[in-house]
C-alpha atoms as a PDB file:
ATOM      1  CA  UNK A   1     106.591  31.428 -11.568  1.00  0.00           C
ATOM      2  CA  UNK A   2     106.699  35.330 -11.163  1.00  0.00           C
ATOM      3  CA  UNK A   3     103.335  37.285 -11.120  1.00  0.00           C
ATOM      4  CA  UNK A   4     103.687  40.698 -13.443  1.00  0.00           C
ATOM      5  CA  UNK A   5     101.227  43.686 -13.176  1.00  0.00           C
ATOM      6  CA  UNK A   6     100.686  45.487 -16.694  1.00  0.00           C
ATOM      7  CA  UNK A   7     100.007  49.320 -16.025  1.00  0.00           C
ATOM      8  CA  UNK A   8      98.677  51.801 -18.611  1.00  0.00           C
ATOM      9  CA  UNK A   9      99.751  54.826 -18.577  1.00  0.00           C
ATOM     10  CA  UNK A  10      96.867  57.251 -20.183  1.00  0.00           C
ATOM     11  CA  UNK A  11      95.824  61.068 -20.392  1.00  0.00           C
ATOM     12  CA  UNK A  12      91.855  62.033 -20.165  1.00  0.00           C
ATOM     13  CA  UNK A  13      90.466  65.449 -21.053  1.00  0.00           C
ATOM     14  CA  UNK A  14      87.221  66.393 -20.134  1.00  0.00           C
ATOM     15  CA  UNK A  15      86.887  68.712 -23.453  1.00  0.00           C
ATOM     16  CA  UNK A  16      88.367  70.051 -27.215  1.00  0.00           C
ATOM     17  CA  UNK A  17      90.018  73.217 -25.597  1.00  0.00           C
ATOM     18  CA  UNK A  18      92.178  71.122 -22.910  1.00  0.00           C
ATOM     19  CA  UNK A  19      93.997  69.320 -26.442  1.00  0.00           C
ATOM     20  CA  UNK A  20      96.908  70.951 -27.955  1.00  0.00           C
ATOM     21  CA  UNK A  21      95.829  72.924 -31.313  1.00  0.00           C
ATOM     22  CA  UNK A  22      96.987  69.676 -32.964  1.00  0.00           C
ATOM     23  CA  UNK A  23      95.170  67.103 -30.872  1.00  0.00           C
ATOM     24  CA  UNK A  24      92.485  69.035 -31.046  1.00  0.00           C
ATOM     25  CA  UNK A  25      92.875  69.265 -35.249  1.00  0.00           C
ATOM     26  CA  UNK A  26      93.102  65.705 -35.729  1.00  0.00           C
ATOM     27  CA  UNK A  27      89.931  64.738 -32.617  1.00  0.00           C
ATOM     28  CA  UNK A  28      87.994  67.406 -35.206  1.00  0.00           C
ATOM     29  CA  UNK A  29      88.744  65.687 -38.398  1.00  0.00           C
ATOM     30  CA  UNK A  30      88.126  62.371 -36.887  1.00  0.00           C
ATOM     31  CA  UNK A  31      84.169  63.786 -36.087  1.00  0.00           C
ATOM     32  CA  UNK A  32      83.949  65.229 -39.841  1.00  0.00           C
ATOM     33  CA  UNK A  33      85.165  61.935 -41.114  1.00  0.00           C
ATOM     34  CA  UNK A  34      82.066  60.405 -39.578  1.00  0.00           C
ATOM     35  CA  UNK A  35      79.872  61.879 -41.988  1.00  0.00           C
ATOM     36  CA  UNK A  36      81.331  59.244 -44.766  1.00  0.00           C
ATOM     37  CA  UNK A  37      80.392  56.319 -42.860  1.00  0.00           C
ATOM     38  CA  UNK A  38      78.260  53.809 -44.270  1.00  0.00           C
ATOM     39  CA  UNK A  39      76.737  51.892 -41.567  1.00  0.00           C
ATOM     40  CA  UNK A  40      72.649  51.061 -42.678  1.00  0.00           C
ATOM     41  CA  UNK A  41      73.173  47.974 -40.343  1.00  0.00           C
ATOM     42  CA  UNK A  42      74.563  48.778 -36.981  1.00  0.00           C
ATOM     43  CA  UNK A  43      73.785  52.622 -37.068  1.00  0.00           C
ATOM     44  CA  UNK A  44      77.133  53.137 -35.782  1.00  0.00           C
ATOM     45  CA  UNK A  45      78.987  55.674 -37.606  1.00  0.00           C
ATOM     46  CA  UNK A  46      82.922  56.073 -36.672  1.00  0.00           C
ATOM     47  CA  UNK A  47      85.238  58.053 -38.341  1.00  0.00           C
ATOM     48  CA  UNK A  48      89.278  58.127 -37.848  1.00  0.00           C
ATOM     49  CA  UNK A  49      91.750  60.752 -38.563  1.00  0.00           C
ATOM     50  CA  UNK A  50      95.765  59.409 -39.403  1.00  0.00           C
ATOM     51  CA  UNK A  51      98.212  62.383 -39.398  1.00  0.00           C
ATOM     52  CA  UNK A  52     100.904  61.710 -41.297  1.00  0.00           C
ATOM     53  CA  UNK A  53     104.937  62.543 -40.181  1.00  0.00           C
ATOM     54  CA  UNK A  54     104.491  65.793 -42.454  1.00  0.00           C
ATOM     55  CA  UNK A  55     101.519  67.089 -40.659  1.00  0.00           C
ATOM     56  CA  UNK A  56      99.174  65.911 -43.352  1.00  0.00           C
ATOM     57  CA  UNK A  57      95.733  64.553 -41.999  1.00  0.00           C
ATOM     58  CA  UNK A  58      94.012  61.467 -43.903  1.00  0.00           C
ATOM     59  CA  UNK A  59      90.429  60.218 -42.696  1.00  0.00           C
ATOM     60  CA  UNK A  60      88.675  57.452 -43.266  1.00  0.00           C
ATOM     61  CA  UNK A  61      84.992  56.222 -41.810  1.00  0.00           C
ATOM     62  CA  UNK A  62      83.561  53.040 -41.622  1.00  0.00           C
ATOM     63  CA  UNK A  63      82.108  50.964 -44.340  1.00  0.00           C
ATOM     64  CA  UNK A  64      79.393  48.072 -43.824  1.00  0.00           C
ATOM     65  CA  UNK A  65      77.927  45.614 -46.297  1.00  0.00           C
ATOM     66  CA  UNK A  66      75.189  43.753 -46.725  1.00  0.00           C
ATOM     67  CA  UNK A  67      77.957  40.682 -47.300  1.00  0.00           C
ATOM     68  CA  UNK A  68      79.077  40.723 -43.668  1.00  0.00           C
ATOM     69  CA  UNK A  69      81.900  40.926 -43.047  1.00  0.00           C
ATOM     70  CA  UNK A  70      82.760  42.355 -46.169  1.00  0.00           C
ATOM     71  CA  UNK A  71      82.970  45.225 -44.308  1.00  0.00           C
ATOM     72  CA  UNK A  72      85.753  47.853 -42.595  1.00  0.00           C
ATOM     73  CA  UNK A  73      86.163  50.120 -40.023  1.00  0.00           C
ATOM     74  CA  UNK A  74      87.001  53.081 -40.277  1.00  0.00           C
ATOM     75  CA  UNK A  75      90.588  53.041 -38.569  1.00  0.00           C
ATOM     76  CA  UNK A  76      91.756  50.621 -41.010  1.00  0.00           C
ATOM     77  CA  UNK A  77      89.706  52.843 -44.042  1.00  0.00           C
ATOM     78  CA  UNK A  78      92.093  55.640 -43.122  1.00  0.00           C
ATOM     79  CA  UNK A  79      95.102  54.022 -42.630  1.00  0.00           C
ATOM     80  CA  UNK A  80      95.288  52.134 -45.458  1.00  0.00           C
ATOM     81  CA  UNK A  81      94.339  54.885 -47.431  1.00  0.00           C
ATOM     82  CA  UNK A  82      97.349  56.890 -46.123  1.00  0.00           C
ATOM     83  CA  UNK A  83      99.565  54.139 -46.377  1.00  0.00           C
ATOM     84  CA  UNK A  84      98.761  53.002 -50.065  1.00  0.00           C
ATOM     85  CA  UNK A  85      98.681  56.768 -51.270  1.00  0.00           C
ATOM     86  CA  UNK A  86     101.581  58.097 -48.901  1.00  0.00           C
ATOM     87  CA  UNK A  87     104.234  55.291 -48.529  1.00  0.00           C
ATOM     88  CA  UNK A  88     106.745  57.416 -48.243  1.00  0.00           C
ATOM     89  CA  UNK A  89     105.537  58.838 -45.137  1.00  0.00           C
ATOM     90  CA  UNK A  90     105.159  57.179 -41.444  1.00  0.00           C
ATOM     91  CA  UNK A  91     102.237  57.862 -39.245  1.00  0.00           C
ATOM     92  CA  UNK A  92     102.332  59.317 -36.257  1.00  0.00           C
ATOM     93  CA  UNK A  93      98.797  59.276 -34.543  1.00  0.00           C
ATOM     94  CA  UNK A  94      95.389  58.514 -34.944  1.00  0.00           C
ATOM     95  CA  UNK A  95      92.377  60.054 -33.290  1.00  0.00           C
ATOM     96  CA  UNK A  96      89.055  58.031 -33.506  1.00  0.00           C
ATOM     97  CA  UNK A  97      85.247  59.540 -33.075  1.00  0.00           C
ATOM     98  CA  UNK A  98      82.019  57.624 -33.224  1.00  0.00           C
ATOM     99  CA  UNK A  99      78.206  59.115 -33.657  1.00  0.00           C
ATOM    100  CA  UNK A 100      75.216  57.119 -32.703  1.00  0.00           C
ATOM    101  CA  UNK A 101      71.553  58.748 -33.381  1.00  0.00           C
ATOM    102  CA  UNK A 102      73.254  61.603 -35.264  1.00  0.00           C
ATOM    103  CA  UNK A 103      74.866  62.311 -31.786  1.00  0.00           C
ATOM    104  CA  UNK A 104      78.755  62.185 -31.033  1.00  0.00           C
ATOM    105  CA  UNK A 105      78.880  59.203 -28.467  1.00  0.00           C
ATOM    106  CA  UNK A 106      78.944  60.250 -24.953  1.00  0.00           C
ATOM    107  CA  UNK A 107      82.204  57.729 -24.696  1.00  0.00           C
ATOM    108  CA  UNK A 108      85.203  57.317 -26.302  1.00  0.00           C
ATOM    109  CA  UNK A 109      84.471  54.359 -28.641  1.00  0.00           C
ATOM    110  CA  UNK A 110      87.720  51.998 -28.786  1.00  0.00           C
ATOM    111  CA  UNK A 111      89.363  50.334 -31.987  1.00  0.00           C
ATOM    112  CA  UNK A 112      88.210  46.631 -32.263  1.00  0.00           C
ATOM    113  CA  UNK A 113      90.942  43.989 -32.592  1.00  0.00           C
ATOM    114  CA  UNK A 114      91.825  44.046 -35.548  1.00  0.00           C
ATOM    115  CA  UNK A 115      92.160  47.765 -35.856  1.00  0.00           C
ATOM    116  CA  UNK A 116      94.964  47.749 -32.720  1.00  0.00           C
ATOM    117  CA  UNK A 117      96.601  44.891 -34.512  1.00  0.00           C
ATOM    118  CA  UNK A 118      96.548  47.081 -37.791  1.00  0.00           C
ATOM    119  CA  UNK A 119      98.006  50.149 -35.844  1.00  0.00           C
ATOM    120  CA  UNK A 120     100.449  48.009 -34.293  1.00  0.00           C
ATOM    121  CA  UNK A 121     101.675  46.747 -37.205  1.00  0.00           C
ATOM    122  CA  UNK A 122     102.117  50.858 -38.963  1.00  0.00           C
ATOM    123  CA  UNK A 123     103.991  51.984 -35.640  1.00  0.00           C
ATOM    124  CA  UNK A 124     106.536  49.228 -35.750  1.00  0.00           C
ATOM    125  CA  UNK A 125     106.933  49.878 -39.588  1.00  0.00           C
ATOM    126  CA  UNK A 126     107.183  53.511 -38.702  1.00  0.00           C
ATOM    127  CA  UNK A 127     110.198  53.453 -36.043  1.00  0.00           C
ATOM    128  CA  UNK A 128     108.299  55.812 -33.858  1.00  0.00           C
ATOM    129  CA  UNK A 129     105.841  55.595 -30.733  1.00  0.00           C
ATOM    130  CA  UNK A 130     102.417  57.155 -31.869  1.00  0.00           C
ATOM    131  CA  UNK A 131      99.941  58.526 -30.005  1.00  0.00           C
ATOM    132  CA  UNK A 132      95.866  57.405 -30.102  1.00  0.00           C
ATOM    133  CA  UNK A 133      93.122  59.922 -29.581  1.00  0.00           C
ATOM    134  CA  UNK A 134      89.798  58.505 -28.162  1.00  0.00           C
ATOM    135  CA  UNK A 135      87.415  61.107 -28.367  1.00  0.00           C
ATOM    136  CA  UNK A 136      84.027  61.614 -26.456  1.00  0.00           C
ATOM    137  CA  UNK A 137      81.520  63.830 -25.710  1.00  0.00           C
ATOM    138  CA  UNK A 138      82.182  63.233 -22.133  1.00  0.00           C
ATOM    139  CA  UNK A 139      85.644  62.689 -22.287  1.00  0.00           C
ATOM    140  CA  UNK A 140      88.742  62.537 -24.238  1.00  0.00           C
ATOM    141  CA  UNK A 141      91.400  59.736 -23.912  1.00  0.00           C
ATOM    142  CA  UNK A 142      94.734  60.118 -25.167  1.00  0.00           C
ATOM    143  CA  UNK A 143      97.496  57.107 -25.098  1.00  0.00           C
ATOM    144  CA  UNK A 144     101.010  57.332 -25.900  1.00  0.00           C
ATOM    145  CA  UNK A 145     101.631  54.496 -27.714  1.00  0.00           C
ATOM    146  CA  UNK A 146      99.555  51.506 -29.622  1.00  0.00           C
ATOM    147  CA  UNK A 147     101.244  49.119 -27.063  1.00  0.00           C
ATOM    148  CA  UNK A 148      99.069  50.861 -24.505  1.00  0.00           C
ATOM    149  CA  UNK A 149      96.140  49.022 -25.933  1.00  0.00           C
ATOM    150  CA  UNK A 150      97.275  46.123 -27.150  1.00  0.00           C
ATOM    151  CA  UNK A 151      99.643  44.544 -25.057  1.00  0.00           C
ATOM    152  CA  UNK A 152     101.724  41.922 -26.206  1.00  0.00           C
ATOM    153  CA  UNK A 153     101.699  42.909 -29.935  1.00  0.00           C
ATOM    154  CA  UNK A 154     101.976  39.633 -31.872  1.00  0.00           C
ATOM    155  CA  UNK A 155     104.972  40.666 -34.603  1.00  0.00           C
ATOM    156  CA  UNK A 156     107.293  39.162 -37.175  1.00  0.00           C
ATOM    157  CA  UNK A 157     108.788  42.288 -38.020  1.00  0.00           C
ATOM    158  CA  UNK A 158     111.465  42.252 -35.260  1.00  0.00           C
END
């Protein structure tokens, strides 16, 4: 038996301005993408922001339902979206933004799951690491690749 230590490697920005004009682009279209959440039940709006390997930004939020859980989040809104209507084109990162009490959350909120699993999936498809923005009122998190947070990806692609 060996013992193995997984590290994660991550950046964290205390504000907007730090980001690079493009980080910063896709963290604000991730907060405007809130306001097409539909979330009655938890109160928990979250909206996403997918830009696309010719710049191109495509947002989703996410979508509750009575029929739980008929539901989706808003990562998976947006990158479906971009993948059904843009197949031609790989992603390349994804910044996510969540408002609670009509108030962007204090911290970063983090993709469930099934989301990472989802993201995993696009990034292998695409051939290219991709980076994921986490962004917060208090602070801004910024990983380099999905694998970051979700270790040991389960794949068949390979």
């Amino acid at each position: 038996m060996t013992k193995n230590v997984l590290e994660i490697e991550y950046e964290r920005y205390e504000s907007l301005n730090e980001l690079s004009v493009e980080d910063r682009e896709l963290a604000e279209a991730a907060v405007k993408a809130v306001s097409g959440a539909y979330a009655p039940y938890s109160k928990f709006n979250v909206g996403a922001a997918v830009r696309l390997s010719d710049g191109q930004i495509i947002t989703g939020a996410n979508q509750e339902n009575a029929a739980y859980p008929s539901g989706l989040c808003a990562e998976r809104t947006a990158m479906f979206y971009a993948n059904a209507n843009n197949p031609d084109k790989s992603m390349v990162s994804i910044a996510i933004a969540a408002v609670k009490d009509g108030q962007l959350c204090g911290r970063p909120a983090t993709p469930c799951g099934q989301c990472r699993q989802v993201m995993a999936e696009y990034q292998k498809v695409s051939g290219r690491k991709w980076t994921i923005l986490l962004y917060g009122k208090k602070k801004i998190i910024k990983l380099s690749q999905v694998d970051d947070i979700l270790p040991f990806i389960f794949t068949n692609l390979d």
